[in-house]
PDB file of N, CA and C in Angstrom:
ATOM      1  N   UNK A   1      76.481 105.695  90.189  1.00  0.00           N
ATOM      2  CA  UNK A   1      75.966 104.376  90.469  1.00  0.00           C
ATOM      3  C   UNK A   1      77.097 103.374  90.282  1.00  0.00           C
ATOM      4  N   UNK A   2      77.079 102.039  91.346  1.00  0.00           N
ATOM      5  CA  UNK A   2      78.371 101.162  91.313  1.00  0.00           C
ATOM      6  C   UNK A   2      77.688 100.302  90.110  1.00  0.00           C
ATOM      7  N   UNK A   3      79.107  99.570  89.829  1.00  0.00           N
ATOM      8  CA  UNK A   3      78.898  98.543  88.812  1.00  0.00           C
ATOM      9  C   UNK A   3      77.821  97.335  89.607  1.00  0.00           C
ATOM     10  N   UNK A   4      77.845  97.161  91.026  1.00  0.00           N
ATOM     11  CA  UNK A   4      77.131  96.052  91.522  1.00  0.00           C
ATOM     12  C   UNK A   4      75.430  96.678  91.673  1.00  0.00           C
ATOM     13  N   UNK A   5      74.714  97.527  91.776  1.00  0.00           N
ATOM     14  CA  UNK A   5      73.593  98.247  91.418  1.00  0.00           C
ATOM     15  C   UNK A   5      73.265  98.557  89.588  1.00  0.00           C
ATOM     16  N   UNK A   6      71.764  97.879  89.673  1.00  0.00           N
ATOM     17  CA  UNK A   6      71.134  98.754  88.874  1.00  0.00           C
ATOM     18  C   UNK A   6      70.070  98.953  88.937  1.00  0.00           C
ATOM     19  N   UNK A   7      69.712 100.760  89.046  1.00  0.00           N
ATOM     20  CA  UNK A   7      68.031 100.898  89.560  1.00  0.00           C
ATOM     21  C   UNK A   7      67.723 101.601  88.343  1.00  0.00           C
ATOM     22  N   UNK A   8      66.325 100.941  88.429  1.00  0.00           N
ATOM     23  CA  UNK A   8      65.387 100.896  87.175  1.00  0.00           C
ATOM     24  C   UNK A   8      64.769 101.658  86.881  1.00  0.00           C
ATOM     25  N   UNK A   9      65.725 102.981  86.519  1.00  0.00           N
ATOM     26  CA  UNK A   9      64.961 104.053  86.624  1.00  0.00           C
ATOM     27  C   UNK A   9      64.059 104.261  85.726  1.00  0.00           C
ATOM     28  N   UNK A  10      62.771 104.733  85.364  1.00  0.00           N
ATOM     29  CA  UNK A  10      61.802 104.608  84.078  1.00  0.00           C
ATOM     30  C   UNK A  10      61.643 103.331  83.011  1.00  0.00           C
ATOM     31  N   UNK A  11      62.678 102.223  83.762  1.00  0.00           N
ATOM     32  CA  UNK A  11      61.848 100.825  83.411  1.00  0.00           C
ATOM     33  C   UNK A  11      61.445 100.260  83.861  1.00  0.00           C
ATOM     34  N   UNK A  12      60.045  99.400  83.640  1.00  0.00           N
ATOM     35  CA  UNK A  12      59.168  98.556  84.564  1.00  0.00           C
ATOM     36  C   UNK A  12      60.080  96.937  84.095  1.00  0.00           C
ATOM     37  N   UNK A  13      60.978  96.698  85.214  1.00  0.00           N
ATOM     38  CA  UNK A  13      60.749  95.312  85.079  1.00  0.00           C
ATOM     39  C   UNK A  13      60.543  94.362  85.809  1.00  0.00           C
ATOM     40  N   UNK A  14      59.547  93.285  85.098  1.00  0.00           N
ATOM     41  CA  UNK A  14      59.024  92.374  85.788  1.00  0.00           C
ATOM     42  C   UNK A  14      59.394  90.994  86.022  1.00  0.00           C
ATOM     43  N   UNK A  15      59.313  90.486  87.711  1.00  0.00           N
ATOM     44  CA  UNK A  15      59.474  89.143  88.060  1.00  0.00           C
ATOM     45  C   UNK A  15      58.861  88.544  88.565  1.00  0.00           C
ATOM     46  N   UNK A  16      58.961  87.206  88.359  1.00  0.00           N
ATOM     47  CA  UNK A  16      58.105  86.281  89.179  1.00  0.00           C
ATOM     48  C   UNK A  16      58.473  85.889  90.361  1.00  0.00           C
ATOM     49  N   UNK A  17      57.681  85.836  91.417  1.00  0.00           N
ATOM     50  CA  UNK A  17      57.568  85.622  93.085  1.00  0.00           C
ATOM     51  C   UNK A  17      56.681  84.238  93.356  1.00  0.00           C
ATOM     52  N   UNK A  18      57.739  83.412  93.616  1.00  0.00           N
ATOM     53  CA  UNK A  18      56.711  82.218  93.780  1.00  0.00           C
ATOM     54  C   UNK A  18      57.412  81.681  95.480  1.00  0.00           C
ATOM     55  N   UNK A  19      56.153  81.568  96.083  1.00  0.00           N
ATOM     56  CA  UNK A  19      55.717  81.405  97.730  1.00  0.00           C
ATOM     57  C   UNK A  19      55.005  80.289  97.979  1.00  0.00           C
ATOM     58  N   UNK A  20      55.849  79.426  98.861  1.00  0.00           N
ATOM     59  CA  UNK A  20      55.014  78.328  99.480  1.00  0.00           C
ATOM     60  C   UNK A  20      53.791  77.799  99.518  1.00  0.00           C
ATOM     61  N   UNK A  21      53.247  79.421 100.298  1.00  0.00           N
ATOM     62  CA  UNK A  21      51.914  79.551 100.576  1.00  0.00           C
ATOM     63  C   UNK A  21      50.893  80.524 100.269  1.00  0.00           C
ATOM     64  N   UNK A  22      51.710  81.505  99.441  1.00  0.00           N
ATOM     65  CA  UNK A  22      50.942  82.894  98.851  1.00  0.00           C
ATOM     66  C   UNK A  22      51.228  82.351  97.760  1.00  0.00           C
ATOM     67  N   UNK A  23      51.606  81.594  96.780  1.00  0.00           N
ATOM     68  CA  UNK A  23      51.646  81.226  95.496  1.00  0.00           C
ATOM     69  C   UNK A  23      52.414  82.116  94.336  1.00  0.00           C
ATOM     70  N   UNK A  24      52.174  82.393  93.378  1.00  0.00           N
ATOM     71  CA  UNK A  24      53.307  82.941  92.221  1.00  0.00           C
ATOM     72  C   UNK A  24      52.479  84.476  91.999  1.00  0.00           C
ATOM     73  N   UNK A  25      53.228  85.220  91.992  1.00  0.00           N
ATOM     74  CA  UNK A  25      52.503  86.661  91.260  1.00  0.00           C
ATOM     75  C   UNK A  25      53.748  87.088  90.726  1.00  0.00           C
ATOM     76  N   UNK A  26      53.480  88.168  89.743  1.00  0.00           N
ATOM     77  CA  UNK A  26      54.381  88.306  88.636  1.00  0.00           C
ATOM     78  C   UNK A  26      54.438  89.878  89.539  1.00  0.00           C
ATOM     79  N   UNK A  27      55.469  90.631  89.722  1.00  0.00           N
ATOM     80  CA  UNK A  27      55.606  92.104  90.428  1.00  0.00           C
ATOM     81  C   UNK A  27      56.743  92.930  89.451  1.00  0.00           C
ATOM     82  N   UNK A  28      56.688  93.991  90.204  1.00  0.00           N
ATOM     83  CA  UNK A  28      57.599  94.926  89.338  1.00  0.00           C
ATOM     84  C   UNK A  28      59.097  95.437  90.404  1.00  0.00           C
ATOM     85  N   UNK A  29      60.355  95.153  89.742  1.00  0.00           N
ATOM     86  CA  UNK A  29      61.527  95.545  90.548  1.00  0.00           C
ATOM     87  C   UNK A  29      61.634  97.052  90.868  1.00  0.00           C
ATOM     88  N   UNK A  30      62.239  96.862  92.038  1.00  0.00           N
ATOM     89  CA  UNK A  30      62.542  98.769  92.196  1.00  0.00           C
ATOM     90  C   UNK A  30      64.113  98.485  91.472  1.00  0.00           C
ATOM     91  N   UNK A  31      65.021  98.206  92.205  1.00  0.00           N
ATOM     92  CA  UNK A  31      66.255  97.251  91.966  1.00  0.00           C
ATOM     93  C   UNK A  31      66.981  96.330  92.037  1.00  0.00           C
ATOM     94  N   UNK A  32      67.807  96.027  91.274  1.00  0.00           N
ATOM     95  CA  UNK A  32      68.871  94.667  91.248  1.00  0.00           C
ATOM     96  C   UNK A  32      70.039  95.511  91.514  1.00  0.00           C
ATOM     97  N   UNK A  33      70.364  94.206  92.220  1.00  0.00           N
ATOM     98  CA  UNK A  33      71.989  94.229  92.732  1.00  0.00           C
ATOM     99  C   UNK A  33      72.378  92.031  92.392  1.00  0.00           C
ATOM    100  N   UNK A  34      73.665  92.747  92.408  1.00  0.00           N
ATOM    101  CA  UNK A  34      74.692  91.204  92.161  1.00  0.00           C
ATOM    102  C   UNK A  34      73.939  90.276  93.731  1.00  0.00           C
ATOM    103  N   UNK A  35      73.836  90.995  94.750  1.00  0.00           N
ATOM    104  CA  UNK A  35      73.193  89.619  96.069  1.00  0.00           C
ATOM    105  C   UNK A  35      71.726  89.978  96.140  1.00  0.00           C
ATOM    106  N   UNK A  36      70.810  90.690  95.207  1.00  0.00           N
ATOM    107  CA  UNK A  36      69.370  90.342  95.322  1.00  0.00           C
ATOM    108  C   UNK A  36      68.655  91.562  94.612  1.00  0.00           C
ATOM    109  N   UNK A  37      67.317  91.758  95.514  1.00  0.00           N
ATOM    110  CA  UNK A  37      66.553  92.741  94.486  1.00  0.00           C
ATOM    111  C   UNK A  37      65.761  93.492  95.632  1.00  0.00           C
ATOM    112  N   UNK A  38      65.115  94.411  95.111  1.00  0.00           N
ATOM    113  CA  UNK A  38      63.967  94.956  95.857  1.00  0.00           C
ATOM    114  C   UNK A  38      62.519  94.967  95.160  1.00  0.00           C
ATOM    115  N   UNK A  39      62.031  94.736  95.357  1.00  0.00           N
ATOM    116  CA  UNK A  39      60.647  95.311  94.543  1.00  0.00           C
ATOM    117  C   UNK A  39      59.224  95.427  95.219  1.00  0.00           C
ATOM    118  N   UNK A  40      57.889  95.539  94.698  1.00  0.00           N
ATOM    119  CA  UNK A  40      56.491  96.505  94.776  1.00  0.00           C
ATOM    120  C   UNK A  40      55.878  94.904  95.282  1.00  0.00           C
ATOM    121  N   UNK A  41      54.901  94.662  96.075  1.00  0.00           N
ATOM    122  CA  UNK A  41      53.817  94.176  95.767  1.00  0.00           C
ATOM    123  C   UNK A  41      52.730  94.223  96.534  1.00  0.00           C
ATOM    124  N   UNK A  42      51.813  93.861  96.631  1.00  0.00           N
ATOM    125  CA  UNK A  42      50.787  94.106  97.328  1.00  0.00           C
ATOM    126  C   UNK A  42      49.999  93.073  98.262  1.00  0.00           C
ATOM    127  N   UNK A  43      50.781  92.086  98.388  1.00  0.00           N
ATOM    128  CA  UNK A  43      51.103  90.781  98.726  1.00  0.00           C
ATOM    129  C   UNK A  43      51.760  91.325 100.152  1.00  0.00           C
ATOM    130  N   UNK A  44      51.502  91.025 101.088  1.00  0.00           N
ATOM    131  CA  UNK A  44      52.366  90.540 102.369  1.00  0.00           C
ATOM    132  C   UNK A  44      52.967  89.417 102.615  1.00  0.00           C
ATOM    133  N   UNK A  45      54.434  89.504 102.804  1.00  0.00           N
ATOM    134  CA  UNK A  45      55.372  88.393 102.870  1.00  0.00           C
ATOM    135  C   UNK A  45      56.150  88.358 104.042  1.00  0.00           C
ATOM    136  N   UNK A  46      56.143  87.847 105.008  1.00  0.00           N
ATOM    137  CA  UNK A  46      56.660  87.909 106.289  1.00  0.00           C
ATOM    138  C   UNK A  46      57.933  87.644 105.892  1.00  0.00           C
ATOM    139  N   UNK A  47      58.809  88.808 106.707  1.00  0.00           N
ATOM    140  CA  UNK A  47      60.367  88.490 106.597  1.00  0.00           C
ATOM    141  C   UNK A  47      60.797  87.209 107.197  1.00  0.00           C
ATOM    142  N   UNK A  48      61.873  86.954 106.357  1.00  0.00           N
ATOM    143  CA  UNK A  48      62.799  85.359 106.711  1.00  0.00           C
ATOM    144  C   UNK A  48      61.896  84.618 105.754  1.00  0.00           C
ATOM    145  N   UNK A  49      60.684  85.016 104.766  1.00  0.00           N
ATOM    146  CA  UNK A  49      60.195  84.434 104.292  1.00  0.00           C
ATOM    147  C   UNK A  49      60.984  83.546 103.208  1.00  0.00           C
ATOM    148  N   UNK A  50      60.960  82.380 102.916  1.00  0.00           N
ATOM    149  CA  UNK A  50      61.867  81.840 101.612  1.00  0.00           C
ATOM    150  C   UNK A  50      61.105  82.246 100.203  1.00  0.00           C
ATOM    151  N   UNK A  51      61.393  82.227  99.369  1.00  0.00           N
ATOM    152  CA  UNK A  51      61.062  82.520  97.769  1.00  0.00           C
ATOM    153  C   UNK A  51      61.939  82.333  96.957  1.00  0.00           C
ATOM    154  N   UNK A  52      60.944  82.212  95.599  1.00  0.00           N
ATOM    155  CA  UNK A  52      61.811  81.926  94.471  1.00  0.00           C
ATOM    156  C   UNK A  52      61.303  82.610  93.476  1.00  0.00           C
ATOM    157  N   UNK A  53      62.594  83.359  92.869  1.00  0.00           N
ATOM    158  CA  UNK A  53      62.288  84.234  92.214  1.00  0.00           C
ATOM    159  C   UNK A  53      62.840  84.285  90.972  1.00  0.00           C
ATOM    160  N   UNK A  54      62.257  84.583  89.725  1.00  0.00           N
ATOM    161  CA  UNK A  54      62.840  84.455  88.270  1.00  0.00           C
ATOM    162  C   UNK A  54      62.845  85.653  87.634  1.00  0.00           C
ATOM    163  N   UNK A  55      64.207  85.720  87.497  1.00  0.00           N
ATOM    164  CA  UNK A  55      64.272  87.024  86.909  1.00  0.00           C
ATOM    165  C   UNK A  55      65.470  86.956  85.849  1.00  0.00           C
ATOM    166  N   UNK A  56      65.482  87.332  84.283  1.00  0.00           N
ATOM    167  CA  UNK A  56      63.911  87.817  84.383  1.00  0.00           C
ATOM    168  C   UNK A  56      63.062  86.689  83.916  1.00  0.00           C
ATOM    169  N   UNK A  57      61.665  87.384  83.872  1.00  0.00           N
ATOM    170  CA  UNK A  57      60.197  86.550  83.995  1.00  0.00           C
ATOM    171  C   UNK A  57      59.205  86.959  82.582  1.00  0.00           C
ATOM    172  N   UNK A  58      59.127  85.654  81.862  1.00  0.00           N
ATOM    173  CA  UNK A  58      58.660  85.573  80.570  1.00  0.00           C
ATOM    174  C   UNK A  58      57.515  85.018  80.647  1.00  0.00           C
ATOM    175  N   UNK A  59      56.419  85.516  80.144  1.00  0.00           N
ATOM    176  CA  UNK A  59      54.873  84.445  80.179  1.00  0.00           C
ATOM    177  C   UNK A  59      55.225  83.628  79.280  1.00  0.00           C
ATOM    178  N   UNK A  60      55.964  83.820  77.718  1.00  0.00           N
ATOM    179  CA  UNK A  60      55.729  83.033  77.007  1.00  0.00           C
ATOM    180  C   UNK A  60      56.813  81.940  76.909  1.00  0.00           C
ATOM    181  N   UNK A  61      57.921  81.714  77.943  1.00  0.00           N
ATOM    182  CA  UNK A  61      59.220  80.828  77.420  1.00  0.00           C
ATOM    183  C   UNK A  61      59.355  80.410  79.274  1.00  0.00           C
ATOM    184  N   UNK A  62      60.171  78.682  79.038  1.00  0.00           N
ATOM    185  CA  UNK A  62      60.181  78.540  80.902  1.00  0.00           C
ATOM    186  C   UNK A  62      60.612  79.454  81.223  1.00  0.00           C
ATOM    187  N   UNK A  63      60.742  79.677  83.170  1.00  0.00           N
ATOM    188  CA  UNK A  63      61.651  80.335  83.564  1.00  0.00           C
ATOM    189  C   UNK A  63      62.372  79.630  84.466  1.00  0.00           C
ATOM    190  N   UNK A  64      63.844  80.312  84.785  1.00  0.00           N
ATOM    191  CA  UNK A  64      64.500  79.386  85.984  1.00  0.00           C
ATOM    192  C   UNK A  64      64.766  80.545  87.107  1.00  0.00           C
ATOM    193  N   UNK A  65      64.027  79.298  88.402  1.00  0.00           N
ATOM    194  CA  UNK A  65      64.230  80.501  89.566  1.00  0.00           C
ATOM    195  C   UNK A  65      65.072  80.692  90.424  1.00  0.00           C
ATOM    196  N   UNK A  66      65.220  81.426  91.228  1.00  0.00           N
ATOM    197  CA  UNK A  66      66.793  80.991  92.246  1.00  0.00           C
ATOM    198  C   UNK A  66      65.921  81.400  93.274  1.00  0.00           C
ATOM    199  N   UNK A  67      66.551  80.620  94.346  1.00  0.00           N
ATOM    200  CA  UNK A  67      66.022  80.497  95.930  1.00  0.00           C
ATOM    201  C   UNK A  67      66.718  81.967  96.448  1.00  0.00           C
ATOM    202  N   UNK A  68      65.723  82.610  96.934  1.00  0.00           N
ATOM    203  CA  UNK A  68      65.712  83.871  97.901  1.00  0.00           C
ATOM    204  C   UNK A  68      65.463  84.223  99.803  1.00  0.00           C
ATOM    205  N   UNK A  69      65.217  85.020  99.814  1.00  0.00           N
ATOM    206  CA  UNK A  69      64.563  85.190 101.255  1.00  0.00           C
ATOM    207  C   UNK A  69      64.422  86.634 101.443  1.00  0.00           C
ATOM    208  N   UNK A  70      63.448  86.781 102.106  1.00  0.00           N
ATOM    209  CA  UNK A  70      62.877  88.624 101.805  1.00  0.00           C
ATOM    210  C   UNK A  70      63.490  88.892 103.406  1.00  0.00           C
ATOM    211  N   UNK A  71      64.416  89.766 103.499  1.00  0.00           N
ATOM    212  CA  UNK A  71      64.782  90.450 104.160  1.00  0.00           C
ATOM    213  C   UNK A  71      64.651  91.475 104.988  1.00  0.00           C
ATOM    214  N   UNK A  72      64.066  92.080 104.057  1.00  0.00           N
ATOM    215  CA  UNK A  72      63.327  93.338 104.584  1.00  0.00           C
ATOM    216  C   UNK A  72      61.909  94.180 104.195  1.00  0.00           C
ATOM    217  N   UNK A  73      61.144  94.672 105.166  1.00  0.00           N
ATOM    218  CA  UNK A  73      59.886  95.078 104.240  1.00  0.00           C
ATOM    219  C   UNK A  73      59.489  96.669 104.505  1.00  0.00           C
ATOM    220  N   UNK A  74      58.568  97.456 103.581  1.00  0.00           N
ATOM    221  CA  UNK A  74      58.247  98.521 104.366  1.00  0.00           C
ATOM    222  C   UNK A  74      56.562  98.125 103.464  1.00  0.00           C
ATOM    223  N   UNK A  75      55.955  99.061 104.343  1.00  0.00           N
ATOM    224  CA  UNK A  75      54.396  99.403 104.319  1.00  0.00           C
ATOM    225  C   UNK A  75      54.483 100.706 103.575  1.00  0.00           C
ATOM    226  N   UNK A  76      54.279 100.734 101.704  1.00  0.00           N
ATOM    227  CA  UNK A  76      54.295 101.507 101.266  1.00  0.00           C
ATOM    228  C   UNK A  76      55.237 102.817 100.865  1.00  0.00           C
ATOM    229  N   UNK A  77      56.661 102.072 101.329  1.00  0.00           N
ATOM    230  CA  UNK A  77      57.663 102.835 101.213  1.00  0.00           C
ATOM    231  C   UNK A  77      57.067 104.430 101.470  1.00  0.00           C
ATOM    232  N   UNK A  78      56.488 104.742 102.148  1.00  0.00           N
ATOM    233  CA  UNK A  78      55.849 106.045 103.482  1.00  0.00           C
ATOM    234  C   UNK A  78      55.611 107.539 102.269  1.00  0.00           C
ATOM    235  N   UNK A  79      54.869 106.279 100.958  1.00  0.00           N
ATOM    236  CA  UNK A  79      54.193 107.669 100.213  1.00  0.00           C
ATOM    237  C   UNK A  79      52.722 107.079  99.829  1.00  0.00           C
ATOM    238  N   UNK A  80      52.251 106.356 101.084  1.00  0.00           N
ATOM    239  CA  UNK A  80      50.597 106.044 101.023  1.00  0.00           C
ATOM    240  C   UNK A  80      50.008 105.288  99.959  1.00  0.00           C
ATOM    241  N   UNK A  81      51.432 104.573  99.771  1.00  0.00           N
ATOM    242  CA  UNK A  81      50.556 103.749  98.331  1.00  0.00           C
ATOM    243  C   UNK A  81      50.156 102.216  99.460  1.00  0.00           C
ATOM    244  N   UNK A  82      49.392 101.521  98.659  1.00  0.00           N
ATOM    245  CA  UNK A  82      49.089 100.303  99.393  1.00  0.00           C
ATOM    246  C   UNK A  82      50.074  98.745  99.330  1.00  0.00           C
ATOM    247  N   UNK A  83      50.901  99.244  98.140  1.00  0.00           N
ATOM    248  CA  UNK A  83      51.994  98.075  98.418  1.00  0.00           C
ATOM    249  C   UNK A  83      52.890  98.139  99.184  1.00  0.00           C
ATOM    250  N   UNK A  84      53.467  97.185  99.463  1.00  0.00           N
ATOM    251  CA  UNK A  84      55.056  96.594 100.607  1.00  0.00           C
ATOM    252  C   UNK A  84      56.242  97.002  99.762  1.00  0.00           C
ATOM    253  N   UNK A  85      57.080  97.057 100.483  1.00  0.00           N
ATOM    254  CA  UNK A  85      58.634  97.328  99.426  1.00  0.00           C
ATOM    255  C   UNK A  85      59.364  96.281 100.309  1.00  0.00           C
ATOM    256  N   UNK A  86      59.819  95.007  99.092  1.00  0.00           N
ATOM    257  CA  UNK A  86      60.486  94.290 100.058  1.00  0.00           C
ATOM    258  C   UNK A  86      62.124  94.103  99.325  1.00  0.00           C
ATOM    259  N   UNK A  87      63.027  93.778 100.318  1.00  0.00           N
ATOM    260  CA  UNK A  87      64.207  93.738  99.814  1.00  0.00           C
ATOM    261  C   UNK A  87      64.559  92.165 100.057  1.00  0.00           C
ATOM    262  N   UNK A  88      65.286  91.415  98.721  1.00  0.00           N
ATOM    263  CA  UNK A  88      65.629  90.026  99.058  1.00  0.00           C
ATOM    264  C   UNK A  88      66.805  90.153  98.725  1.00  0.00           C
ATOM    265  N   UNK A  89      67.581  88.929  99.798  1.00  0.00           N
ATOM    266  CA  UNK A  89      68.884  88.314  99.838  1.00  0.00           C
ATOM    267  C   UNK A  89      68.358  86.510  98.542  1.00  0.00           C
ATOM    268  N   UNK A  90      69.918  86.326  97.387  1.00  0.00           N
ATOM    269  CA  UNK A  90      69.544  85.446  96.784  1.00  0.00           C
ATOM    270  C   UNK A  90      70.151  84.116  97.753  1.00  0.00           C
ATOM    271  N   UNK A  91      69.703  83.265  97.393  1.00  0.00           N
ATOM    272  CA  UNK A  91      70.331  81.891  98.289  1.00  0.00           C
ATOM    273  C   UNK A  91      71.603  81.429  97.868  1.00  0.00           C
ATOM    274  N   UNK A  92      72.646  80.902  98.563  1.00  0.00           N
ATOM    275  CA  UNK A  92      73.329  80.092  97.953  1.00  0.00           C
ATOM    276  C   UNK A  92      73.392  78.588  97.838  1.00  0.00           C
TER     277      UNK A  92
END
């Protein structure tokens, strides 16, 4: 694995997804990289979508988010589960 990857292997971690118009849900990463992330949700987010995303994501302390855009999506990453796998680019 490069120094610019890290996948999460047997840890759940969680971020916040906050959307224009689908609003904030808290999801779980597949991975981080240094230009973005991938992760689970069950939420449909049309690509080119903008977002902001905090990571990481605390219920109990603020958080600060950085402007994203979901890039890419799949329908269940093709092992029949019912969530999306989406991949985001961070903003500059």
């Amino acid at each position: 694995m490069d120094s610019q990857h890290l996948k999460l292997a047997g840890l759940l971690q969680a971020i916040r997804v906050r959307h224009p118009v689908r609003g904030n849900e808290v999801v779980v990463v597949r991975e981080l990289a240094r230009g973005g992330l991938s992760f689970y949700s069950a939420t449909k987010y049309p690509e080119g979508s903008r977002v902001e995303i905090a990571v990481p994501y605390s219920s109990k302390a603020p958080n600060i988010y950085s402007p994203a855009r979901i890039v890419s999506s799949r329908n269940g990453a093709g092992k029949g589960l019912p969530e999306y796998e989406y991949g985001v680019a961070y903003l500059e």
